[in-house]
C-alpha atoms as a PDB file:
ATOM      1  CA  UNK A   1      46.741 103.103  77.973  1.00  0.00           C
ATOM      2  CA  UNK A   2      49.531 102.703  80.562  1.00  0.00           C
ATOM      3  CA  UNK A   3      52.161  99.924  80.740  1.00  0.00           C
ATOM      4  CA  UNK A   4      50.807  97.618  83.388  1.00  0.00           C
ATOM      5  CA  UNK A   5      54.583  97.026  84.506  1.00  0.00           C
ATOM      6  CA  UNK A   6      55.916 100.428  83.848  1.00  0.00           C
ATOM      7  CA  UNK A   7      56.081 102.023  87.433  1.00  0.00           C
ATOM      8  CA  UNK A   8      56.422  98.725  89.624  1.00  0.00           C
ATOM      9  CA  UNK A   9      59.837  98.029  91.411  1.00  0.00           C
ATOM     10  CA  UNK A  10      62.564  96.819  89.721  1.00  0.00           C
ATOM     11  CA  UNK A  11      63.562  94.728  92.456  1.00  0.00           C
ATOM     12  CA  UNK A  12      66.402  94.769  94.827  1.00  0.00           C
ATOM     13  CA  UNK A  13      69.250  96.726  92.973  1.00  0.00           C
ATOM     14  CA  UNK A  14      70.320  97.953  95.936  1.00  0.00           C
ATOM     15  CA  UNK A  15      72.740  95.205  98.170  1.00  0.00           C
ATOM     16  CA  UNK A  16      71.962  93.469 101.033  1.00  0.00           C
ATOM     17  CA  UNK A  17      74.864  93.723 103.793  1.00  0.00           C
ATOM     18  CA  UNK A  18      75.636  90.277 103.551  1.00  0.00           C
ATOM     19  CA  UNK A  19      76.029  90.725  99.534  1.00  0.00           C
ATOM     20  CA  UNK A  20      78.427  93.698 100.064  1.00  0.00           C
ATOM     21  CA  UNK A  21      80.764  92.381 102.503  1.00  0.00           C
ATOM     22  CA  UNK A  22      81.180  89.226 100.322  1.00  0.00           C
ATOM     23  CA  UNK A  23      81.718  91.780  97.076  1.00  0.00           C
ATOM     24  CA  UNK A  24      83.552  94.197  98.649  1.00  0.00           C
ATOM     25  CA  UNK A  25      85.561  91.532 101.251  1.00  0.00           C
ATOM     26  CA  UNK A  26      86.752  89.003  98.272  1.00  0.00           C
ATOM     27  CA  UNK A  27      87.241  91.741  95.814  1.00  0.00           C
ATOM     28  CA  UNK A  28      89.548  93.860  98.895  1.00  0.00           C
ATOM     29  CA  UNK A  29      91.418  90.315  99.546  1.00  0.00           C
ATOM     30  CA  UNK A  30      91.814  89.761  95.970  1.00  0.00           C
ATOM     31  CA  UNK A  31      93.726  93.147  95.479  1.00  0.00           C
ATOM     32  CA  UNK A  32      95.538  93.013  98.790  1.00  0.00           C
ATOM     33  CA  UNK A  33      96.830  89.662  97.968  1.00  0.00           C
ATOM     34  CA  UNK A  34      97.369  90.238  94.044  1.00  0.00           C
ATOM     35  CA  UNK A  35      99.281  93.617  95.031  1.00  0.00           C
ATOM     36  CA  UNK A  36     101.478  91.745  97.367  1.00  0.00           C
ATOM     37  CA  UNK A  37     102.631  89.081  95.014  1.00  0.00           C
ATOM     38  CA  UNK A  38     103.601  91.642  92.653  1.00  0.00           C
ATOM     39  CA  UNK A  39     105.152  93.536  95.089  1.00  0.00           C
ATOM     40  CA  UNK A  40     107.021  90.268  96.032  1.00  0.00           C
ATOM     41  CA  UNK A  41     107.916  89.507  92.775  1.00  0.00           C
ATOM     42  CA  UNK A  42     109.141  92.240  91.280  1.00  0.00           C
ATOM     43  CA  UNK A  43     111.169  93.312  94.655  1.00  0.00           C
ATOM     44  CA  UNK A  44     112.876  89.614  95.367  1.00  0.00           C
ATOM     45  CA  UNK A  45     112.647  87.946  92.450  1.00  0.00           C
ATOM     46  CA  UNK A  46     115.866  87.285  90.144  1.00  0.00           C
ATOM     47  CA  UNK A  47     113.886  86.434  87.206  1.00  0.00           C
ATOM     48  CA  UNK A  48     111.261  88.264  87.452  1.00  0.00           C
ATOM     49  CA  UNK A  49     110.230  87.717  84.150  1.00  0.00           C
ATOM     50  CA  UNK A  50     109.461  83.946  85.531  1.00  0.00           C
ATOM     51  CA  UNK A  51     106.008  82.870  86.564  1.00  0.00           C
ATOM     52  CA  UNK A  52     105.079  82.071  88.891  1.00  0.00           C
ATOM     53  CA  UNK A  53     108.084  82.184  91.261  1.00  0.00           C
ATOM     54  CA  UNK A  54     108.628  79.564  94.195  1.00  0.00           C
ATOM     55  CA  UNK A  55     109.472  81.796  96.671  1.00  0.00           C
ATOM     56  CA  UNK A  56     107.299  81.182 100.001  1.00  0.00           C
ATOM     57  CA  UNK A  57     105.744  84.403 100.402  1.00  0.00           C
ATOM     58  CA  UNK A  58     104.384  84.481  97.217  1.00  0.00           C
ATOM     59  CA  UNK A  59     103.156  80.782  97.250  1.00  0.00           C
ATOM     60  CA  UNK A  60     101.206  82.014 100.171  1.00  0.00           C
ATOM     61  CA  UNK A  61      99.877  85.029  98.182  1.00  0.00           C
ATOM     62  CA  UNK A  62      98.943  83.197  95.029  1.00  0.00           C
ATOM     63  CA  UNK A  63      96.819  80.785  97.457  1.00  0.00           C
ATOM     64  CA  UNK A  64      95.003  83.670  99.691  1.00  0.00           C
ATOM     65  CA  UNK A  65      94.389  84.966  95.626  1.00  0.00           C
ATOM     66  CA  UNK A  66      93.124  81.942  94.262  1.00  0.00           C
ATOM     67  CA  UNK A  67      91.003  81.367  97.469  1.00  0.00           C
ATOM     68  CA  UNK A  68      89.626  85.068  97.244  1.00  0.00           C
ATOM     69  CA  UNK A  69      89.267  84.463  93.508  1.00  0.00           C
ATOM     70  CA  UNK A  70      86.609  81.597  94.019  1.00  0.00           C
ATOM     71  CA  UNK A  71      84.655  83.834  96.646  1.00  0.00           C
ATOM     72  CA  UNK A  72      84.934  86.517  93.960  1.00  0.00           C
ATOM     73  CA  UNK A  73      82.821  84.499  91.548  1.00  0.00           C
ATOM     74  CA  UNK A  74      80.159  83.758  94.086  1.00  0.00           C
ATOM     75  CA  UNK A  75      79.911  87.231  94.924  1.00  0.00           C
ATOM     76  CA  UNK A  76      79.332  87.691  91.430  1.00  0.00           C
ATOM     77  CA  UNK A  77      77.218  84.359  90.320  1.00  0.00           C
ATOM     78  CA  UNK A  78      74.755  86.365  93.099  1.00  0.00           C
ATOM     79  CA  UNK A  79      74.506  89.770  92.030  1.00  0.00           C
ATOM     80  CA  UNK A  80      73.250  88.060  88.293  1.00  0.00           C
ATOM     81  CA  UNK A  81      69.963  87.194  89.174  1.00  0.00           C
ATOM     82  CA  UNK A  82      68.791  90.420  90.994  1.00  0.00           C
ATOM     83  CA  UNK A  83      71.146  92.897  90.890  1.00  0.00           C
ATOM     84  CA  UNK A  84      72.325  93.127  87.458  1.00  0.00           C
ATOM     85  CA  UNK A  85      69.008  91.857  85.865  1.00  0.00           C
ATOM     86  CA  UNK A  86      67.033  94.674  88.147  1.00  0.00           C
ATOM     87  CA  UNK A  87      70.097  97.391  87.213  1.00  0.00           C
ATOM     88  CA  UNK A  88      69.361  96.547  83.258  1.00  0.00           C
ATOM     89  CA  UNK A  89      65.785  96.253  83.472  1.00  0.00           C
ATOM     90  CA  UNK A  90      65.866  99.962  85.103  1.00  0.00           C
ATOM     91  CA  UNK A  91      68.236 101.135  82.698  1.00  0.00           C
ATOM     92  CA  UNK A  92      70.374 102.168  85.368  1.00  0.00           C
ATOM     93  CA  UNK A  93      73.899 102.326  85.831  1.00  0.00           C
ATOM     94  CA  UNK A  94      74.602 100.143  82.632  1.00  0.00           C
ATOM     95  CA  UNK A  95      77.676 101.543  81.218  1.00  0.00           C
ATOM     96  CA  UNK A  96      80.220 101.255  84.391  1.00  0.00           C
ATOM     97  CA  UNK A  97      78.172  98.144  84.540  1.00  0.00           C
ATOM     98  CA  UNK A  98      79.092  96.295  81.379  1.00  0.00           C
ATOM     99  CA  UNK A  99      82.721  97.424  82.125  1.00  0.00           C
ATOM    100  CA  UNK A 100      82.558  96.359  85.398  1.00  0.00           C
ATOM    101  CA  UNK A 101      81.494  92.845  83.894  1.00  0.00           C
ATOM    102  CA  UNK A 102      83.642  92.696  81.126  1.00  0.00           C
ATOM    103  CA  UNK A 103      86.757  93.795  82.844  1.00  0.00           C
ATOM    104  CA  UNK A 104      85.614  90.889  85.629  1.00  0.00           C
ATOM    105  CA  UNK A 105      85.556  88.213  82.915  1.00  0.00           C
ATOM    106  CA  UNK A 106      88.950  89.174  81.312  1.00  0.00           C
ATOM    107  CA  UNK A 107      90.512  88.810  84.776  1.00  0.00           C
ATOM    108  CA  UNK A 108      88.753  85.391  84.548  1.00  0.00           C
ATOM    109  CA  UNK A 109      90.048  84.382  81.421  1.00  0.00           C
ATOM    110  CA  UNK A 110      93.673  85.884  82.161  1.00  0.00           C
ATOM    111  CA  UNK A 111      93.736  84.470  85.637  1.00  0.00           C
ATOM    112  CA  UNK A 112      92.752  80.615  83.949  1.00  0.00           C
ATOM    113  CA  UNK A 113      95.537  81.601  81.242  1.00  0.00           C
ATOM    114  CA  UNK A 114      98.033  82.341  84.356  1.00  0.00           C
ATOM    115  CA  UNK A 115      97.060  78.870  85.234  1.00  0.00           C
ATOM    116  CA  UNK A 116      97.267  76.534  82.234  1.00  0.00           C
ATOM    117  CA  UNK A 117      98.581  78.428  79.299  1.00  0.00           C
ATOM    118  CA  UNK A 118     101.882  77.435  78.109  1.00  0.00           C
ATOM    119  CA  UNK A 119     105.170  79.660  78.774  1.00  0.00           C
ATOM    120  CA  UNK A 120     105.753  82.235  75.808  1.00  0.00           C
ATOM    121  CA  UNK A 121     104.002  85.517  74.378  1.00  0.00           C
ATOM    122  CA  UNK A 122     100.338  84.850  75.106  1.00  0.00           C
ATOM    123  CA  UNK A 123     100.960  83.568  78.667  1.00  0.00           C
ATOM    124  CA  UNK A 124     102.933  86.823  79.411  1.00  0.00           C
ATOM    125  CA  UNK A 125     100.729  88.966  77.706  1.00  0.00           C
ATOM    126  CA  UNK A 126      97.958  87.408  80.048  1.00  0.00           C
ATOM    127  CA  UNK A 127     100.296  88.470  83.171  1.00  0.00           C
ATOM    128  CA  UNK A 128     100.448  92.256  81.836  1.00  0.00           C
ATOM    129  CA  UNK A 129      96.816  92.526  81.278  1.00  0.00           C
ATOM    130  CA  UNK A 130      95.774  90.640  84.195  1.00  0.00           C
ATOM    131  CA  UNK A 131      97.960  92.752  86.503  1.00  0.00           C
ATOM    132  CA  UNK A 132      96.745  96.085  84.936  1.00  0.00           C
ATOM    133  CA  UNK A 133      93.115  94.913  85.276  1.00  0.00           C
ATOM    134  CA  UNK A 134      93.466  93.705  88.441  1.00  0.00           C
ATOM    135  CA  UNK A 135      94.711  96.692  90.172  1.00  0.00           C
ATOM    136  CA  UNK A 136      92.192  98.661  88.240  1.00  0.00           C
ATOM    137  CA  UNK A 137      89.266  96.919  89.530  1.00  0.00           C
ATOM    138  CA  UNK A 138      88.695  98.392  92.906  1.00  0.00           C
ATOM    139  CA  UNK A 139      89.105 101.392  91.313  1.00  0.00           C
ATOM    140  CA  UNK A 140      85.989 100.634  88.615  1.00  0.00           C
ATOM    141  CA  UNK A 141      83.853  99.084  91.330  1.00  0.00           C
ATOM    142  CA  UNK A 142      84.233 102.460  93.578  1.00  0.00           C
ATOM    143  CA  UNK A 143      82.909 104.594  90.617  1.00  0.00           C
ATOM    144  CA  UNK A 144      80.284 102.108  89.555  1.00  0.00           C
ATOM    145  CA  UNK A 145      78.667 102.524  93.421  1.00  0.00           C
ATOM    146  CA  UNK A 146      79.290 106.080  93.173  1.00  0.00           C
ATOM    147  CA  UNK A 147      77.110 106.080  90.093  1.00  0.00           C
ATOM    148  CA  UNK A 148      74.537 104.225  90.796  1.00  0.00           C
ATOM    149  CA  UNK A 149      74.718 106.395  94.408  1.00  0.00           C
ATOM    150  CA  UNK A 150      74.310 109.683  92.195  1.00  0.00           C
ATOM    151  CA  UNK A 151      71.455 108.527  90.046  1.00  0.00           C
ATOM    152  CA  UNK A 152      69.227 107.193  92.886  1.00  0.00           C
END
């Protein structure tokens, strides 16, 4: 006997426009703007061991980041219901997904320790690894479409 649910759809793993251009859009803004603070700090700033640094450019940057950070987690809270859960339910695509995911939430949890943690070891240990991830990402996303392009 066959699997009643074995050959229907698995739903909509592929996007929607509007779905890409907010992934793609607040993850490209996100970069763009994370890149450029770096850039700023480590080019101007005296102590650039110091975080985060008041210089006006990169008060700017930080707020186009944290603005394109928020959009980021939309983008994300909707590709949970369909996308992912129609991805894992197809068994497609899983591995660059999990990292995709997991790599997301560590910039989440080293962007909030930017944020609130105290100065000191952890804090700048959040910095390095949020800056490595972070510049990473668009990299990760690219070969998770590519993927999930090749196994169609």
């Amino acid at each position: 006997m066959r699997h009643p649910h074995r050959h229907r759809s698995h739903g909509p793993i592929l996007l929607p426009r509007w779905q890409r251009w907010l992934v793609w859009g607040s993850m490209g803004l996100l970069t763009l703007s994370g890149m450029a603070w770096l850039g700023l700090h480590w080019a101007g700033s005296p102590g650039a061991d110091e975080l985060p640094s008041g210089t006006s450019g990169q008060l700017w940057c930080i707020r186009v980041h944290a603005a394109a950070a928020l959009l980021a987690l939309l983008a994300l809270g909707s590709l949970l219901p369909l996308h992912m859960r129609a991805a894992w339910r197809a068994r497609r695509n899983r591995v660059s997904g999990v990292l995709n995911l997991v790599t997301l939430a560590l910039l989440v949890i080293t962007g909030y320790a930017l944020w609130y943690a105290s100065e000191g070891a952890f804090r700048q240990g959040s910095a390095w690894l949020h800056w490595g991830l972070g510049c990473a990402v668009p990299l990760a996303l690219l070969v998770h479409v590519l993927f999930g392009r090749h196994t169609r």
